[in-house]
PDB file of N, CA and C in Angstrom:
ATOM      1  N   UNK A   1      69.791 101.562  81.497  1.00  0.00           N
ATOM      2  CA  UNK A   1      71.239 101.393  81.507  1.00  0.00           C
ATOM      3  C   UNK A   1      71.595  99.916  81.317  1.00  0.00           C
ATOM      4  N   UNK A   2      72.629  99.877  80.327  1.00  0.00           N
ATOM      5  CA  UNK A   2      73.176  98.165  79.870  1.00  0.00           C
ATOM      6  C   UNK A   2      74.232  97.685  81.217  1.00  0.00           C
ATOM      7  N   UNK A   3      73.978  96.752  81.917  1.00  0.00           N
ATOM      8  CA  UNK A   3      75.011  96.411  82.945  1.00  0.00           C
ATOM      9  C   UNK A   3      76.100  95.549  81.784  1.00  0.00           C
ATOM     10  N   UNK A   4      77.367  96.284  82.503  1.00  0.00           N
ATOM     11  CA  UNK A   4      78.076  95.656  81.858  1.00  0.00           C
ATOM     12  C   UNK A   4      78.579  94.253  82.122  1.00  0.00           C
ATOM     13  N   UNK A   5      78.717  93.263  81.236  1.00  0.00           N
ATOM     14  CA  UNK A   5      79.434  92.159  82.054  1.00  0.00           C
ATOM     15  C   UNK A   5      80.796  92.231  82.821  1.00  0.00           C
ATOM     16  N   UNK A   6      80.797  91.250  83.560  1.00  0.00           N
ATOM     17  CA  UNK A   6      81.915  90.918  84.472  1.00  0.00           C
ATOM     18  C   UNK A   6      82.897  89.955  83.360  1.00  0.00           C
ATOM     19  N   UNK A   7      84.089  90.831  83.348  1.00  0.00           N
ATOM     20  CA  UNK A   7      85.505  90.195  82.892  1.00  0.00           C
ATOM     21  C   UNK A   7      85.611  88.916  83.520  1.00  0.00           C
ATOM     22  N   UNK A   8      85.822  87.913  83.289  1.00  0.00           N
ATOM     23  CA  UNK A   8      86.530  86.723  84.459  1.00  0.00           C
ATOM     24  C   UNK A   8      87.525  86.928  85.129  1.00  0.00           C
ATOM     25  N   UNK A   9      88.401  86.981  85.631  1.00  0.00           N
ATOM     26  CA  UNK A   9      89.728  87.139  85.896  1.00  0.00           C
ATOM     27  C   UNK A   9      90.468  86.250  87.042  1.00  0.00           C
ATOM     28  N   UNK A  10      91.696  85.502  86.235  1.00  0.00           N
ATOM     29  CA  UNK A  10      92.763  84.877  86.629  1.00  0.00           C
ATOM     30  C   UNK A  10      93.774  85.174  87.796  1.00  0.00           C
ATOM     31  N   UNK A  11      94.377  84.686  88.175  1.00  0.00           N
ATOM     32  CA  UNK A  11      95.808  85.442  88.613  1.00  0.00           C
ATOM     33  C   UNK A  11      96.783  83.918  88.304  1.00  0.00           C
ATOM     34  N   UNK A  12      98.174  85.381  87.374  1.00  0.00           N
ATOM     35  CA  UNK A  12      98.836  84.533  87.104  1.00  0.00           C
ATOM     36  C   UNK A  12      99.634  83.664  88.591  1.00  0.00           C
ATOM     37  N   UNK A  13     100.362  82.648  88.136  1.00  0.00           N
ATOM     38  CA  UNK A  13     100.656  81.882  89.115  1.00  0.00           C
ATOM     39  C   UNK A  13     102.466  82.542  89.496  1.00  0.00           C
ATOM     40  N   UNK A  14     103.480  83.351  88.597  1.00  0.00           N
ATOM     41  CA  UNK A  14     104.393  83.416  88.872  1.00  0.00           C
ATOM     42  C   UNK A  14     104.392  85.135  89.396  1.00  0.00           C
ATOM     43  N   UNK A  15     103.871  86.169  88.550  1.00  0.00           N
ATOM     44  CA  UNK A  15     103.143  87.531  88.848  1.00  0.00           C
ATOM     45  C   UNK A  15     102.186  87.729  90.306  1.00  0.00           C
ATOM     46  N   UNK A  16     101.648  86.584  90.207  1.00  0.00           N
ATOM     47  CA  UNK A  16     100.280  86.841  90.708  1.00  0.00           C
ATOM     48  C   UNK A  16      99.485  88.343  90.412  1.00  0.00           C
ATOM     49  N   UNK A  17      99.670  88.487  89.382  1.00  0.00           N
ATOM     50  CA  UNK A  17      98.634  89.726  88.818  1.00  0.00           C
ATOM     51  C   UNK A  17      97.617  88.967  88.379  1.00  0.00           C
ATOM     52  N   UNK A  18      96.231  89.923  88.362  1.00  0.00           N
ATOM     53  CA  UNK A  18      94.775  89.508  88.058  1.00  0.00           C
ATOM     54  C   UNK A  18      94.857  89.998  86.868  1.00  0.00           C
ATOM     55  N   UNK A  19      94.519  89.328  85.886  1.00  0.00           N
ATOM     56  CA  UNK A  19      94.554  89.628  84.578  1.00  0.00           C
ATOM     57  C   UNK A  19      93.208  89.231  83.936  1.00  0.00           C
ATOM     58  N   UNK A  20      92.601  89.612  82.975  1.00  0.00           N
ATOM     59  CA  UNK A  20      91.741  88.953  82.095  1.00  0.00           C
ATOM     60  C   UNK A  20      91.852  87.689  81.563  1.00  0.00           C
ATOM     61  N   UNK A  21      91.141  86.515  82.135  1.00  0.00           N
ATOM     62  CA  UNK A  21      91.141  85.006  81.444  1.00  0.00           C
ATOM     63  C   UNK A  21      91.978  85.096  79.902  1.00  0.00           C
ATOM     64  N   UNK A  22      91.350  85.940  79.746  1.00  0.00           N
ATOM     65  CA  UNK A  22      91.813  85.794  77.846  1.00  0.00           C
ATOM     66  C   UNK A  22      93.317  86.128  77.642  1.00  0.00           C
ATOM     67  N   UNK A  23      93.922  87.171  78.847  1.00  0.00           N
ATOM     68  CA  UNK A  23      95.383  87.470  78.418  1.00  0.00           C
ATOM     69  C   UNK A  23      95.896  87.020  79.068  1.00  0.00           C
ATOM     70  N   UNK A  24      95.847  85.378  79.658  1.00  0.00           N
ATOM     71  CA  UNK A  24      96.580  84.353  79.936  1.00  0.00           C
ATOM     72  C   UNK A  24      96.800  83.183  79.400  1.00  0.00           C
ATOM     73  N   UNK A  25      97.657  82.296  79.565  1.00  0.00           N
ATOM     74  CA  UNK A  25      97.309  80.915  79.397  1.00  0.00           C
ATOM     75  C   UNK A  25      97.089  79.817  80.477  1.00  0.00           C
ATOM     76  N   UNK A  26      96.457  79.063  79.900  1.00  0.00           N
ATOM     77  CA  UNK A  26      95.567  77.851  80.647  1.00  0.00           C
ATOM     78  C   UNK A  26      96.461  76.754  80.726  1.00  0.00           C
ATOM     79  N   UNK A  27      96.879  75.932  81.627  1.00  0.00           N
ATOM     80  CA  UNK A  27      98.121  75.091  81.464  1.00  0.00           C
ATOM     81  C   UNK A  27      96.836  73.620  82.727  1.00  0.00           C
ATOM     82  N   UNK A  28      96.859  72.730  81.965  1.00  0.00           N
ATOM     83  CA  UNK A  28      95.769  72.061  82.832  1.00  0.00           C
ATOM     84  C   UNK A  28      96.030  70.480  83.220  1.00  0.00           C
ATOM     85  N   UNK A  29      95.972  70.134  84.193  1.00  0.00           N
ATOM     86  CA  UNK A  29      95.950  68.825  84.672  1.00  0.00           C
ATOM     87  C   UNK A  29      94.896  67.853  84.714  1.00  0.00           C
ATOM     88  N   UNK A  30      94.104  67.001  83.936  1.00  0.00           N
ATOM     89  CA  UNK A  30      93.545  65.942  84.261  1.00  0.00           C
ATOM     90  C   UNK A  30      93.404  65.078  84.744  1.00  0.00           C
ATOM     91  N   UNK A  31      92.322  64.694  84.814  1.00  0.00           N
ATOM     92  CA  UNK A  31      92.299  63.491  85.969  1.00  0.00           C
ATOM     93  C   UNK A  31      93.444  62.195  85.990  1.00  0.00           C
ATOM     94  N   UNK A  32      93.875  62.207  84.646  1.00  0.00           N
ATOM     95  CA  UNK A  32      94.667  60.712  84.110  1.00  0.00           C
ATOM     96  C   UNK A  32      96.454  61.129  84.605  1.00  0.00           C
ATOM     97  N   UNK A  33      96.834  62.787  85.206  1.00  0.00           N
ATOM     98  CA  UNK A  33      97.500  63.246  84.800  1.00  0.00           C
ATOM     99  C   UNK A  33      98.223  63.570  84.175  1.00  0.00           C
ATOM    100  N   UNK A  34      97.575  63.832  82.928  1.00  0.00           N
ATOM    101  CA  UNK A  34      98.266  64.439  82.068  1.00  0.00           C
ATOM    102  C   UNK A  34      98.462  65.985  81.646  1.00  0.00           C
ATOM    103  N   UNK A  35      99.337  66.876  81.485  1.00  0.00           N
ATOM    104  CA  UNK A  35      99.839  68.105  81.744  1.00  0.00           C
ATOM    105  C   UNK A  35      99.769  68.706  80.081  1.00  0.00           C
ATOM    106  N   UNK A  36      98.918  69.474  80.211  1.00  0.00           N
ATOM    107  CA  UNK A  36      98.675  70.190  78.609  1.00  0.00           C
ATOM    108  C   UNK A  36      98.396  71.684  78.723  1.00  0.00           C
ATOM    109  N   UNK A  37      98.695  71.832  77.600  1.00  0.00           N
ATOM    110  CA  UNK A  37      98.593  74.165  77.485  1.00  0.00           C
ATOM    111  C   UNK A  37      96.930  73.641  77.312  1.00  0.00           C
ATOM    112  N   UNK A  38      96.382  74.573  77.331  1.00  0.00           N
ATOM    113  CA  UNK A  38      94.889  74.731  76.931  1.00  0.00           C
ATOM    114  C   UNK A  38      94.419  75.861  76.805  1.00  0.00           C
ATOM    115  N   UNK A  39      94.647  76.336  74.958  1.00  0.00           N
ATOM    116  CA  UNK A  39      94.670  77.888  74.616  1.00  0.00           C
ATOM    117  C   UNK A  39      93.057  77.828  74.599  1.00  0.00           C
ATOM    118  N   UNK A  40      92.122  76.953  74.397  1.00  0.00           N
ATOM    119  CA  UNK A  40      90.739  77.490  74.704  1.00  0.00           C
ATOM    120  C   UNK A  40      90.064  77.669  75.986  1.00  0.00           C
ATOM    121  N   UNK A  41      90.902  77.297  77.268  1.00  0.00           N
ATOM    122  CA  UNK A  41      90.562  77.799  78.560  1.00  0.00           C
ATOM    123  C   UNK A  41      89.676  76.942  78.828  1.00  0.00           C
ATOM    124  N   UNK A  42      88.910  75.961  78.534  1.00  0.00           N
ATOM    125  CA  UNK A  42      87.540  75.563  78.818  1.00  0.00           C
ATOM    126  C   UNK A  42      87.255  73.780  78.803  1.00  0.00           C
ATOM    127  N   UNK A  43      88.740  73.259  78.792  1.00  0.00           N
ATOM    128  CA  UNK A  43      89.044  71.883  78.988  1.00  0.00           C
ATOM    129  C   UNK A  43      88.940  71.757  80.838  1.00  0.00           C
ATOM    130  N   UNK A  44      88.755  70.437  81.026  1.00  0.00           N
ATOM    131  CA  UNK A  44      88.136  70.393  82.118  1.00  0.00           C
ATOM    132  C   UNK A  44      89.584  69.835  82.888  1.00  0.00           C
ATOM    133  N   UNK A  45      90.127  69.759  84.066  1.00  0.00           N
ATOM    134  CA  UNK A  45      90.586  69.520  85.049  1.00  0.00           C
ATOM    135  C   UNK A  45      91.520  70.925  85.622  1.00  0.00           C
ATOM    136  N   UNK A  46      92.817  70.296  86.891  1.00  0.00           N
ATOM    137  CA  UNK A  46      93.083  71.665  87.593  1.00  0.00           C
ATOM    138  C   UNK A  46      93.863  72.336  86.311  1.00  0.00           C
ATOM    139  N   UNK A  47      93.614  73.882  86.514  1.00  0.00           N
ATOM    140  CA  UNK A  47      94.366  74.448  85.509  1.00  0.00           C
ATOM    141  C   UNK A  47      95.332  75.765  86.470  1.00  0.00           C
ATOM    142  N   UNK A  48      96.043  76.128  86.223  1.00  0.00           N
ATOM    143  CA  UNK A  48      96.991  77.170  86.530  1.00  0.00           C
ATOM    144  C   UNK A  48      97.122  78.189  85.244  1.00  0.00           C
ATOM    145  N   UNK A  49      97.393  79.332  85.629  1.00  0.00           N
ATOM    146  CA  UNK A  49      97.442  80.070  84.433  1.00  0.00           C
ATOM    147  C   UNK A  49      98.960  80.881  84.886  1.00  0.00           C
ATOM    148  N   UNK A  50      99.004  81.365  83.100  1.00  0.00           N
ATOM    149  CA  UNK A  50     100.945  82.142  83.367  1.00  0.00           C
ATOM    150  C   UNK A  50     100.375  83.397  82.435  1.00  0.00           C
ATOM    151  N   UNK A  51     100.823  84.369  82.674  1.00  0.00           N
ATOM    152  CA  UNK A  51     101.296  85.599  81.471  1.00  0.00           C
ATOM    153  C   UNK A  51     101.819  85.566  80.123  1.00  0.00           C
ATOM    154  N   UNK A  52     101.012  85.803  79.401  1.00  0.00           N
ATOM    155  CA  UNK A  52     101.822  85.632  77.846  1.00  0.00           C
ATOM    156  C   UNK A  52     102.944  86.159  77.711  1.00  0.00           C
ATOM    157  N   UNK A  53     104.056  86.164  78.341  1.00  0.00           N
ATOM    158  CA  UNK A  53     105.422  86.468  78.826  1.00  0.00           C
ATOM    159  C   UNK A  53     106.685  85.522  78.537  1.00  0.00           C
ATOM    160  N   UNK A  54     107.283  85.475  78.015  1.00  0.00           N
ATOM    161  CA  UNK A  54     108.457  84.924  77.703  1.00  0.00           C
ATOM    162  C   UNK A  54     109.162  84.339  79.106  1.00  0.00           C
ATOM    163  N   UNK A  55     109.296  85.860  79.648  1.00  0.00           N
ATOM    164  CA  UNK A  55     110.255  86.083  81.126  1.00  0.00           C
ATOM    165  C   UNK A  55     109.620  84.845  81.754  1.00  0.00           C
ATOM    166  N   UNK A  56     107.936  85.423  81.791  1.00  0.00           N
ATOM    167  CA  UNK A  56     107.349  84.300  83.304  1.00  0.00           C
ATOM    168  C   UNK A  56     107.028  83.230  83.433  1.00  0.00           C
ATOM    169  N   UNK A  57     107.722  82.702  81.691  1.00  0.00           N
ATOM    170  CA  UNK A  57     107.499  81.244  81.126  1.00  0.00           C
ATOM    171  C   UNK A  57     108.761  80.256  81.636  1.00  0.00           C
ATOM    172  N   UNK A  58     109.968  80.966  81.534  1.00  0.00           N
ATOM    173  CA  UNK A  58     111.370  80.834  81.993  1.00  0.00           C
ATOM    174  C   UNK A  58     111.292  80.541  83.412  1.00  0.00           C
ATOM    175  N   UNK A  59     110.560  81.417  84.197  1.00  0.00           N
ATOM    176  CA  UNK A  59     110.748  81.984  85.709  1.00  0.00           C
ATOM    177  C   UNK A  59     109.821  80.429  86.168  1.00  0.00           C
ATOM    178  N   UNK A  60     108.936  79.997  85.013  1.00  0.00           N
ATOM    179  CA  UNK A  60     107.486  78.953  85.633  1.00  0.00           C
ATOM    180  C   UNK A  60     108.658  77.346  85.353  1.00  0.00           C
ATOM    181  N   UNK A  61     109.719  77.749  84.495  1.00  0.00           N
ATOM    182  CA  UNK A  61     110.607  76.346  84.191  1.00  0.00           C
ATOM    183  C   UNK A  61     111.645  76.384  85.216  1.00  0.00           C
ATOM    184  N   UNK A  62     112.333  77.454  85.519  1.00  0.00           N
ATOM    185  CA  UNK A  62     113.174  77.501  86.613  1.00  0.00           C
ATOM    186  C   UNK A  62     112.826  77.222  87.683  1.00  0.00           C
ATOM    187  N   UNK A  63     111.852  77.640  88.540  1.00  0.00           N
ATOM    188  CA  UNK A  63     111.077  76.890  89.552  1.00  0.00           C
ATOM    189  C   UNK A  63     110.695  75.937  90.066  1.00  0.00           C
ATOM    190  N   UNK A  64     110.258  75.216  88.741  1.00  0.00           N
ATOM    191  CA  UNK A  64     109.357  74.435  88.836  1.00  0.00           C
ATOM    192  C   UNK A  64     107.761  74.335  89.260  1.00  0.00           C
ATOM    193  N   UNK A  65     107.324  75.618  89.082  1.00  0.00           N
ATOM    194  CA  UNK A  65     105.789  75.972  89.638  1.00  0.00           C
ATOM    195  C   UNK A  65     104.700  75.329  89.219  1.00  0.00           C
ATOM    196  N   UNK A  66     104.820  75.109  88.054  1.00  0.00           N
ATOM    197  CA  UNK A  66     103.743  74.317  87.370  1.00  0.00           C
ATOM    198  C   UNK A  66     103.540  73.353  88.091  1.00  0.00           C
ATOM    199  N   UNK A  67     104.406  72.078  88.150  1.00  0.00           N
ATOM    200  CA  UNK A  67     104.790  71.170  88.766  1.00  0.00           C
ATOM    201  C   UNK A  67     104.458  71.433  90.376  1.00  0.00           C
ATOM    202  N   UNK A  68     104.596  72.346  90.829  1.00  0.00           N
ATOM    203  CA  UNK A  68     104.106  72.568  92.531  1.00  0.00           C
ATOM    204  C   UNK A  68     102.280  72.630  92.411  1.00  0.00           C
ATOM    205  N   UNK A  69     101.885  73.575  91.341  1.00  0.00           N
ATOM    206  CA  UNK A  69     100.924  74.317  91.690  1.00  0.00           C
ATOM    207  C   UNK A  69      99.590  72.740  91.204  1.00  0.00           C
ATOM    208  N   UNK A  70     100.350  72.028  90.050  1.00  0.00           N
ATOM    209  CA  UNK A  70      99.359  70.745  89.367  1.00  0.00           C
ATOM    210  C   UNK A  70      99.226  69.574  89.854  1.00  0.00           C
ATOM    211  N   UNK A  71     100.361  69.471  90.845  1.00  0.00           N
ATOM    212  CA  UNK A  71     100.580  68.401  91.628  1.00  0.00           C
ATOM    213  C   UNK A  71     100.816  66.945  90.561  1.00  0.00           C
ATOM    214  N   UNK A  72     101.986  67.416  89.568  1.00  0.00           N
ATOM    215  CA  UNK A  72     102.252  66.389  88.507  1.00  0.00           C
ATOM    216  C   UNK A  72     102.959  66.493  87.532  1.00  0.00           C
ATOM    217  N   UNK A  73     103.900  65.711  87.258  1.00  0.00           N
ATOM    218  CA  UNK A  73     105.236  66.000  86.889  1.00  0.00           C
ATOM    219  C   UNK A  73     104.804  66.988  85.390  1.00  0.00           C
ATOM    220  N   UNK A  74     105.847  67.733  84.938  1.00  0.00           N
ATOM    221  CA  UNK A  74     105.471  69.051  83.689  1.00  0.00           C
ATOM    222  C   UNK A  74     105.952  68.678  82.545  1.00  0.00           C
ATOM    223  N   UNK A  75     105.587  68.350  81.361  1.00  0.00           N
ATOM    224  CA  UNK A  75     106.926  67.389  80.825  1.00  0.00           C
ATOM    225  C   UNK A  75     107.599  69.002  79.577  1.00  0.00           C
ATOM    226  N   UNK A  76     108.704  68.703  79.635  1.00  0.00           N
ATOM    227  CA  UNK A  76     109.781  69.842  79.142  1.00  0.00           C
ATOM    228  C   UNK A  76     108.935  70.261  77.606  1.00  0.00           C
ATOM    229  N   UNK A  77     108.373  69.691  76.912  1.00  0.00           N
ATOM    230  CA  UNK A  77     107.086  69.944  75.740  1.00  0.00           C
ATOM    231  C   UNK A  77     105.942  70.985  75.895  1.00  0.00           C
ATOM    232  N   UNK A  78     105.731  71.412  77.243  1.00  0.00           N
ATOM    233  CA  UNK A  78     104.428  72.131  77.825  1.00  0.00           C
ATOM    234  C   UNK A  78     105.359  73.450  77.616  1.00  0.00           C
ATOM    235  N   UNK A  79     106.267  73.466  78.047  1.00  0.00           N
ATOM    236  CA  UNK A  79     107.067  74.986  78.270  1.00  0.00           C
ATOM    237  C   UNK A  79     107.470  75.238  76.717  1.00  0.00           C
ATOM    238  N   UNK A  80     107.773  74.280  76.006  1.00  0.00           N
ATOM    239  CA  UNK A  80     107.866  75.181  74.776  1.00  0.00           C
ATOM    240  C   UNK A  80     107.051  75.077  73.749  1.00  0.00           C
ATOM    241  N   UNK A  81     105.459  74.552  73.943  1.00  0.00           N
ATOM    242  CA  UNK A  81     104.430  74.901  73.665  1.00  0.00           C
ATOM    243  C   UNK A  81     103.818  76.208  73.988  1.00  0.00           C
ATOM    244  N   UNK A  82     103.879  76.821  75.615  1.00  0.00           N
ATOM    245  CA  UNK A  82     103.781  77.977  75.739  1.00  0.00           C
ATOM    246  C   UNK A  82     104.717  78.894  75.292  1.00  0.00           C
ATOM    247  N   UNK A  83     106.037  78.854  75.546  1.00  0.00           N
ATOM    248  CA  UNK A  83     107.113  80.154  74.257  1.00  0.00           C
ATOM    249  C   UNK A  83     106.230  80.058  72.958  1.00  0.00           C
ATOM    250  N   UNK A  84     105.892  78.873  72.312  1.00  0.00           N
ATOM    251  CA  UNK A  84     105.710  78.954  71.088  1.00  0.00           C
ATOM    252  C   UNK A  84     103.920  80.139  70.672  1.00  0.00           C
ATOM    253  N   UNK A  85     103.237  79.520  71.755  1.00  0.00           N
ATOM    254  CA  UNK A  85     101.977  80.432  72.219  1.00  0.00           C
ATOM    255  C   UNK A  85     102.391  82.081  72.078  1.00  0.00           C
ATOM    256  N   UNK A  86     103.343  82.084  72.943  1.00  0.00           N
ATOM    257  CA  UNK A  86     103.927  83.701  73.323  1.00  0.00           C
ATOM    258  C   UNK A  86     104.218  83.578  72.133  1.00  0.00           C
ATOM    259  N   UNK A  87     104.948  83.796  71.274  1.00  0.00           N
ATOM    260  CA  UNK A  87     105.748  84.287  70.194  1.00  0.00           C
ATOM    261  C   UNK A  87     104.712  84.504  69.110  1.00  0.00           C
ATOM    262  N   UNK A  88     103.596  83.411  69.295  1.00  0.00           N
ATOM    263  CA  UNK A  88     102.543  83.532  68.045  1.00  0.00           C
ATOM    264  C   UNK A  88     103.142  82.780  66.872  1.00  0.00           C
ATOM    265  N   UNK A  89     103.601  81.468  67.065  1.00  0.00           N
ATOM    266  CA  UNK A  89     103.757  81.090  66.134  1.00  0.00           C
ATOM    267  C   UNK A  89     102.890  79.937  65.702  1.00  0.00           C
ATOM    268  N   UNK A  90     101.849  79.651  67.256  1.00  0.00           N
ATOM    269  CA  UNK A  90     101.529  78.655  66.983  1.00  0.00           C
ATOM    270  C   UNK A  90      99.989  79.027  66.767  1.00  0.00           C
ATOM    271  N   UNK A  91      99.325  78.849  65.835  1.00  0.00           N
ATOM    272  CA  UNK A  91      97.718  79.507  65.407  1.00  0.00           C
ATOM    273  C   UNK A  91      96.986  78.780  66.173  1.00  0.00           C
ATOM    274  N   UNK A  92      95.943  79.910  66.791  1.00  0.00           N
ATOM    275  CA  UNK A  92      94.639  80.036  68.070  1.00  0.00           C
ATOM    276  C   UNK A  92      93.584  79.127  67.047  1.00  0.00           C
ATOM    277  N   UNK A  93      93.160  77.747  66.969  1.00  0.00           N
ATOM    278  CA  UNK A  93      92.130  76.775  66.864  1.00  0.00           C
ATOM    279  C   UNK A  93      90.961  78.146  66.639  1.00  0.00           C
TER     280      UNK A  93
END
């Protein structure tokens, strides 16, 4: 019998649903703090993840969660880098 692998899995930060790494996005803080999307998941510092969701992209700007969860200011460019993610307009590297 083939064991199957183990999914990774996330939880989004505004949902908190456990989702598959892959059907989220990666939103990540570095050491220098600087605040970036990170559609390949695999850049190094703290990362938070959101739902490929329009709604929970809105709900993560209204809040201010990002900003709670990264411990560093979000700059208004990150949020419509992710809409632009959601919508698919912006092509997966």
């Amino acid at each position: 019998m083939v064991q199957k692998r183990k999914v990774p899995e996330r939880k989004c930060i505004i949902t908190n649903e456990l989702k598959p790494k892959k059907e989220l996005i990666r939103v990540v803080r570095n050491k220098e703090g600087q605040v970036f999307v990170d559609p390949t998941g695999k850049k190094n510092g703290r990362g938070a993840y959101l739902s490929r969701d329009l709604g929970v992209i809105e709900k993560a700007k209204k809040a201010n969660v990002l900003s709670r969860q990264l411990n560093a200011e979000v700059d208004p460019a990150v949020y419509e880098e992710l809409k632009q993610l959601v919508d698919g307009t912006k092509n997966e590297k």
